[in-house]
N, C-alpha and C. Protein backbone atom coordinates (compact mmCIF):
# COMPACT_ATOMS: atom_id res chain seq x y z
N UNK A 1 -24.60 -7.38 10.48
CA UNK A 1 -24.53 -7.38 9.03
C UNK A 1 -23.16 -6.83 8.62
N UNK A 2 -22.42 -7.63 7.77
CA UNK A 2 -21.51 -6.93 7.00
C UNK A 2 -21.08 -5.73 6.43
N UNK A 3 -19.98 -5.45 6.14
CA UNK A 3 -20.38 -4.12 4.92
C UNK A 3 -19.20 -4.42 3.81
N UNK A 4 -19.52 -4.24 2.48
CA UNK A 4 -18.68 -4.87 1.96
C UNK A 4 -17.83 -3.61 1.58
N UNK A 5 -16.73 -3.16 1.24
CA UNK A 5 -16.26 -1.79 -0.12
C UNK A 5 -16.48 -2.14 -0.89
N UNK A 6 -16.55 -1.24 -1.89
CA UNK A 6 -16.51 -1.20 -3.16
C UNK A 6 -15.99 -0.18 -3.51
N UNK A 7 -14.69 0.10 -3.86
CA UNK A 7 -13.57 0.95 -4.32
C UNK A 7 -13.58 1.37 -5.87
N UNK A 8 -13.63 2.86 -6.56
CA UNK A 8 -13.55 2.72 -7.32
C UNK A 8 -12.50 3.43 -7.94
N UNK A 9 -11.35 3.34 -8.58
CA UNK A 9 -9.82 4.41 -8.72
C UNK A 9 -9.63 5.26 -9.64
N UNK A 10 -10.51 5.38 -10.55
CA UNK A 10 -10.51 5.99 -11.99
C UNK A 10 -11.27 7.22 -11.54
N UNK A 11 -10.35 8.49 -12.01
CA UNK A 11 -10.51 9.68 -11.83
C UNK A 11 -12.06 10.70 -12.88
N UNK A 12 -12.66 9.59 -13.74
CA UNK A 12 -13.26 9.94 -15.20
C UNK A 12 -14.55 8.63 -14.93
N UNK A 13 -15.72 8.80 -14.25
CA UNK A 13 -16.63 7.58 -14.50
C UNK A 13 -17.36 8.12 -15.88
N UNK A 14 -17.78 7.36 -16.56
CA UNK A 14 -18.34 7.54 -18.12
C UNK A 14 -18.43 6.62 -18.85
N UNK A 15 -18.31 5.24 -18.35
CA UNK A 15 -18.64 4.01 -19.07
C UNK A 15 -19.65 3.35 -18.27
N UNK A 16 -21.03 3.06 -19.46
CA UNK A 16 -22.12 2.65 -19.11
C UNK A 16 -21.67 0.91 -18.69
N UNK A 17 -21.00 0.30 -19.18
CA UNK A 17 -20.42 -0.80 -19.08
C UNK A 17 -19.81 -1.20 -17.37
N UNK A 18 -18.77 -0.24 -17.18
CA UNK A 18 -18.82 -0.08 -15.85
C UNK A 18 -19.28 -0.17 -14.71
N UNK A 19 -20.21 1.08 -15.54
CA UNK A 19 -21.35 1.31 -13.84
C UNK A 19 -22.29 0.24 -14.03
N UNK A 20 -22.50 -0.62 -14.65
CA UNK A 20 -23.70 -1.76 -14.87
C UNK A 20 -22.56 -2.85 -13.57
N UNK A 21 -21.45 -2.84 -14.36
CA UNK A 21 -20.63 -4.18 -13.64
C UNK A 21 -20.42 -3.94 -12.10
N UNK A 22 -20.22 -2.26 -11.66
CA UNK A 22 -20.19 -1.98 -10.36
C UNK A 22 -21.58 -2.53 -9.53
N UNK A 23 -22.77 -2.33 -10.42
CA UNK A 23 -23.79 -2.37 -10.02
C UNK A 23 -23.86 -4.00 -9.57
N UNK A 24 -23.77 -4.60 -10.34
CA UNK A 24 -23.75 -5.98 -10.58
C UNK A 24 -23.32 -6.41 -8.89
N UNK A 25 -21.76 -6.21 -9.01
CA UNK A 25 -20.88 -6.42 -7.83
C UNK A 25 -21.85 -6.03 -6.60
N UNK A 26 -22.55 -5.39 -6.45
CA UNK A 26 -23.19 -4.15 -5.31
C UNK A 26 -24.58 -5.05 -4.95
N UNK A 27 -25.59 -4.84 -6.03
CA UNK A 27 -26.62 -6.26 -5.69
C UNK A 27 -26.14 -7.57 -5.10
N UNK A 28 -25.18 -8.20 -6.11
CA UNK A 28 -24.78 -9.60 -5.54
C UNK A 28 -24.77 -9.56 -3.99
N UNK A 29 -23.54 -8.32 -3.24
CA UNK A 29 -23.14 -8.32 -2.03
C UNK A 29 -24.47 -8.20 -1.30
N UNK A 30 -25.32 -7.13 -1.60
CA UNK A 30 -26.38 -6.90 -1.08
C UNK A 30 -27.23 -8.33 -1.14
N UNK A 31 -28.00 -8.98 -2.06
CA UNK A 31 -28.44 -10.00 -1.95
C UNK A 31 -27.31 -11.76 -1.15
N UNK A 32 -26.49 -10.99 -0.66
CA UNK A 32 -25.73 -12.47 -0.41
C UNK A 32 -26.08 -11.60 1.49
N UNK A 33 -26.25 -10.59 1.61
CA UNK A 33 -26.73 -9.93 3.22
C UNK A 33 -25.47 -9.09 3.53
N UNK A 34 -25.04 -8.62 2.91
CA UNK A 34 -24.16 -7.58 3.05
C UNK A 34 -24.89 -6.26 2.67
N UNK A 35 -24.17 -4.90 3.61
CA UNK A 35 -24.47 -3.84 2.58
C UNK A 35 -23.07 -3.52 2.26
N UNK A 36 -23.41 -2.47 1.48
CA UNK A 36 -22.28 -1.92 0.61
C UNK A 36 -21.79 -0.20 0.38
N UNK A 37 -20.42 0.03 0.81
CA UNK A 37 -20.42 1.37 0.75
C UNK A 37 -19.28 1.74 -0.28
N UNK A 38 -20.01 2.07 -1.45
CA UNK A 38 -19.25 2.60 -2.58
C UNK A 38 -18.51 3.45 -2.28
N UNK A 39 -16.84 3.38 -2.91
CA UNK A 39 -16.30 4.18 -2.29
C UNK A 39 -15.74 5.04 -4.03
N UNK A 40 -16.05 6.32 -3.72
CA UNK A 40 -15.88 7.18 -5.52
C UNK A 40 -14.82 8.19 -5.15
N UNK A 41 -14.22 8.38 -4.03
CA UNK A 41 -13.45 9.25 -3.72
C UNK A 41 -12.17 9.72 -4.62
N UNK A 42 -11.91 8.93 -5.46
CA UNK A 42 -10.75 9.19 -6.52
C UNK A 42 -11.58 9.71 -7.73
N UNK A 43 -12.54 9.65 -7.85
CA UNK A 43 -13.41 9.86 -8.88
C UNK A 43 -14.03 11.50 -8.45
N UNK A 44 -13.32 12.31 -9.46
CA UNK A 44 -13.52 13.79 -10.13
C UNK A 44 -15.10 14.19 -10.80
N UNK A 45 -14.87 13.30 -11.36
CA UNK A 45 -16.52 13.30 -12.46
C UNK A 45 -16.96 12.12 -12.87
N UNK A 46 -18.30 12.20 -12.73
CA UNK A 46 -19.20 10.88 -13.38
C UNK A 46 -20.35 11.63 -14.16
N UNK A 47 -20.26 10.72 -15.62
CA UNK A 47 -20.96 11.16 -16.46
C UNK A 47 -22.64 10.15 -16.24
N UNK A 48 -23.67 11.26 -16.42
CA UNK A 48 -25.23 10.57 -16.70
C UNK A 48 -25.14 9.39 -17.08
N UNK A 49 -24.49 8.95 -17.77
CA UNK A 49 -24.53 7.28 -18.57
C UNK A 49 -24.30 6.85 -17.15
N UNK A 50 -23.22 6.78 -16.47
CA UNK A 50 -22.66 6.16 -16.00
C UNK A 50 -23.37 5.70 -14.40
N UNK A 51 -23.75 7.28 -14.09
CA UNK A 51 -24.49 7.22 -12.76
C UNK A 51 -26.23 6.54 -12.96
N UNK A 52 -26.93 7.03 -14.06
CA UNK A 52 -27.95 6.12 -14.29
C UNK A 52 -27.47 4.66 -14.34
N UNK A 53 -26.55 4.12 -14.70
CA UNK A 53 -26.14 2.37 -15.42
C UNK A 53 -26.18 1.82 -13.48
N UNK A 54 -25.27 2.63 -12.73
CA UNK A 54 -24.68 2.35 -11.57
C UNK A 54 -26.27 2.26 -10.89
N UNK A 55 -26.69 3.59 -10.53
CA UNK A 55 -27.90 3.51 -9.57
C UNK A 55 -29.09 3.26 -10.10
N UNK A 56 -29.76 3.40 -11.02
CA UNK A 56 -30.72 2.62 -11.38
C UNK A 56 -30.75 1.82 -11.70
N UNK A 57 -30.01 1.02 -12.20
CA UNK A 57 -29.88 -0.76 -12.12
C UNK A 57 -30.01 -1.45 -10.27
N UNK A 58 -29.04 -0.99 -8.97
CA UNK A 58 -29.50 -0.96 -7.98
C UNK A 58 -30.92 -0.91 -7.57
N UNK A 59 -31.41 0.51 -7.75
CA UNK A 59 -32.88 0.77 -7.06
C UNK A 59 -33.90 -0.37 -7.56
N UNK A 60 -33.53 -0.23 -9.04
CA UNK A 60 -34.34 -1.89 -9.98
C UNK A 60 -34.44 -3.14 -9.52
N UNK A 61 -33.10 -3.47 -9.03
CA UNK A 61 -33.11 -4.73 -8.77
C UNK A 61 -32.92 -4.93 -7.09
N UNK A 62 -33.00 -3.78 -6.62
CA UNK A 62 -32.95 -3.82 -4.71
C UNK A 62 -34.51 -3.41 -4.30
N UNK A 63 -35.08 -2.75 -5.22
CA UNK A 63 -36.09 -1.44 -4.28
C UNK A 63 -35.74 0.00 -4.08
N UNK A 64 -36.34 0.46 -3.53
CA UNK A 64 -35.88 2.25 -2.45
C UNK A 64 -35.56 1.57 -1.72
N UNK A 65 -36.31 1.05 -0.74
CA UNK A 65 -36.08 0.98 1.11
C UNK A 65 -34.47 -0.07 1.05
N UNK A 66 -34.32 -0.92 0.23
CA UNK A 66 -33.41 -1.56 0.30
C UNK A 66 -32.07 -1.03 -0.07
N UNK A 67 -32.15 -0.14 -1.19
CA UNK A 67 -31.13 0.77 -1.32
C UNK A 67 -30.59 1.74 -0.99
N UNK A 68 -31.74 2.04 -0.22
CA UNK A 68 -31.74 3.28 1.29
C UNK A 68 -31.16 2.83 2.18
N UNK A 69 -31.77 1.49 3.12
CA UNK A 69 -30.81 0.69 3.89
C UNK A 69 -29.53 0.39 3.62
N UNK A 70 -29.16 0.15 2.63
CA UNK A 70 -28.03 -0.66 2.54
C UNK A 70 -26.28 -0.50 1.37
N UNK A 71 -27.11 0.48 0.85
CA UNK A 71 -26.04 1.59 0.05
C UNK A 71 -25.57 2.66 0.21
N UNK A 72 -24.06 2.83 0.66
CA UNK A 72 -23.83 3.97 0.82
C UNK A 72 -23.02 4.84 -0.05
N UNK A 73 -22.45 6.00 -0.39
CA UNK A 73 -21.70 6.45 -1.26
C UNK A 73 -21.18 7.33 -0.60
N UNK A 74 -19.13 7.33 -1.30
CA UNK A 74 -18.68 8.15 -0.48
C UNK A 74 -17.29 8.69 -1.63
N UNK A 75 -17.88 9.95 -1.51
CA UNK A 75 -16.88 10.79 -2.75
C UNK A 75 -16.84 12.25 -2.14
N UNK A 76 -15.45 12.54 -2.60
CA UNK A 76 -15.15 14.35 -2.43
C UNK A 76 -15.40 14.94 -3.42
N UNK A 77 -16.08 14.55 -3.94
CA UNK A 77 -16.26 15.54 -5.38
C UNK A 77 -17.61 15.83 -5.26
N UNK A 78 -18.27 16.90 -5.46
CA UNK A 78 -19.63 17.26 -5.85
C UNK A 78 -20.39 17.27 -6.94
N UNK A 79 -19.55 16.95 -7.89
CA UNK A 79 -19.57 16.66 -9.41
C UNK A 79 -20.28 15.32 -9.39
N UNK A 80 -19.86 14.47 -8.53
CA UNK A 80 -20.13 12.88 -8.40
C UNK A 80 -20.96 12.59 -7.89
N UNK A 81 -21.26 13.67 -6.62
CA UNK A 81 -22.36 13.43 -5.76
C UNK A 81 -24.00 14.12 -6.13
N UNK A 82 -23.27 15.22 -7.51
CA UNK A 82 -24.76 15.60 -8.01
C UNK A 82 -24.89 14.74 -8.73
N UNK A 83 -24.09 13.93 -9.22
CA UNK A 83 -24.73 13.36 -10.78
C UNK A 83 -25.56 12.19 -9.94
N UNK A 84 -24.91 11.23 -8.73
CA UNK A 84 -25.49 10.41 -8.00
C UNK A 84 -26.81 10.64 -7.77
N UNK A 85 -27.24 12.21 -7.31
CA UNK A 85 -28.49 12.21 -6.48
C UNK A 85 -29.59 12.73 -7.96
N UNK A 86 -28.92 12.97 -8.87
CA UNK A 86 -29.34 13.10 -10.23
C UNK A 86 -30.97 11.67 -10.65
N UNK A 87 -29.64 10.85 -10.91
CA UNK A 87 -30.07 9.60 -11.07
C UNK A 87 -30.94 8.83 -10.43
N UNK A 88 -30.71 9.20 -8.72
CA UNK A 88 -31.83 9.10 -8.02
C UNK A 88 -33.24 9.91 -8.14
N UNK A 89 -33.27 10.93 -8.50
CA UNK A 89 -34.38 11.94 -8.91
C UNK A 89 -34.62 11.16 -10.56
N UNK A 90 -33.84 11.16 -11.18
CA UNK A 90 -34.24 10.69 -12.77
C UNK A 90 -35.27 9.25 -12.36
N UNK A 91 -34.90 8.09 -11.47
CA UNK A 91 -35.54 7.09 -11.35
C UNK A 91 -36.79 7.47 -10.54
N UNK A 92 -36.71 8.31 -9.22
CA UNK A 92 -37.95 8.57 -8.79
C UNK A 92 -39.21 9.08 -9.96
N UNK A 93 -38.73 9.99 -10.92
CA UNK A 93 -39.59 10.11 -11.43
C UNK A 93 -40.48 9.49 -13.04
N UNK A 94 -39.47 8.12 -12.83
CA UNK A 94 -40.16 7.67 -13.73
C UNK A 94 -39.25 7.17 -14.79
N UNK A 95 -38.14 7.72 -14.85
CA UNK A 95 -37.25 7.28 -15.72
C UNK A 95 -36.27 5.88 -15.54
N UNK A 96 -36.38 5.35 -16.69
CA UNK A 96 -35.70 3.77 -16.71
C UNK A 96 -34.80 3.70 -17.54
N UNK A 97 -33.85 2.92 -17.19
CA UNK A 97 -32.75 2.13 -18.53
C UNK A 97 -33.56 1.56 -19.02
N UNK A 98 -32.85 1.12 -20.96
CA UNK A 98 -33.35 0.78 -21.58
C UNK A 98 -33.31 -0.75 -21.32
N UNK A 99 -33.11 -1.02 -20.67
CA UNK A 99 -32.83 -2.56 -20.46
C UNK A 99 -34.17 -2.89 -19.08
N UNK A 100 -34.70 -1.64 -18.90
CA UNK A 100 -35.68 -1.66 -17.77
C UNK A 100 -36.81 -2.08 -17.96
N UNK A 101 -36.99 -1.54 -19.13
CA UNK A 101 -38.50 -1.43 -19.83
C UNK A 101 -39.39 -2.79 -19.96
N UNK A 102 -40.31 -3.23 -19.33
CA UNK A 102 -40.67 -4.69 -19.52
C UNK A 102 -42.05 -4.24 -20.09
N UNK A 103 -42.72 -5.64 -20.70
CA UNK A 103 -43.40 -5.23 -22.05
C UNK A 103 -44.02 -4.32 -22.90
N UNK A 104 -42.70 -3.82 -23.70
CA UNK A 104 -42.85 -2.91 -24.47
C UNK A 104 -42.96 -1.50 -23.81
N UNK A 105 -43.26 -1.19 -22.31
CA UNK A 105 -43.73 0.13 -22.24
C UNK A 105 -42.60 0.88 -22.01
């Protein structure tokens, strides 16, 4: 199996716009049989918008086990890496984008 990068250079993540389009990029690779190892290492801070848009759009449209398998993340910042495992806890327990929500609930 492949692995694709995914590089990201901006020192400031905080656009929900973004992390949707990173996400985007990240499924595709993943559904074409690649995995994918995000690379955030230039990246200082990522804001809640941004890390929910990024990883819960993933877990949504991959699964756990698939996003477990096949996503990796790789940053020096701890700032980045809490907000990451944040988002992962926000979705385990229940929490969705608003774009998640299917009928009505």
């Amino acid at each position: 199996m492949s692995v694709q990068d995914l590089r990201v250079s901006e020192p400031s993540l905080n656009s929900v716009a973004a992390g949707l389009e990173l996400a985007e990029r990240a499924i595709g690779a993943i559904r074409g049989g690649a995995s994918v190892r995000i690379d955030l290492s230039a990246a200082l801070r990522m804001t809640p918008s941004f890390a929910n848009a990024l990883v819960m759009s993933m877990l949504d449209a991959l699964g756990v086990a698939a996003f477990n398998d096949r996503v990796t993340m790789t940053t020096g910042s701890d700032l980045v890496r809490e907000a990451w495992q944040k988002a992962i806890e926000r979705y385990e327990r229940g929490v969705r984008l608003s774009t998640q929500h299917r009928n009505g609930a």
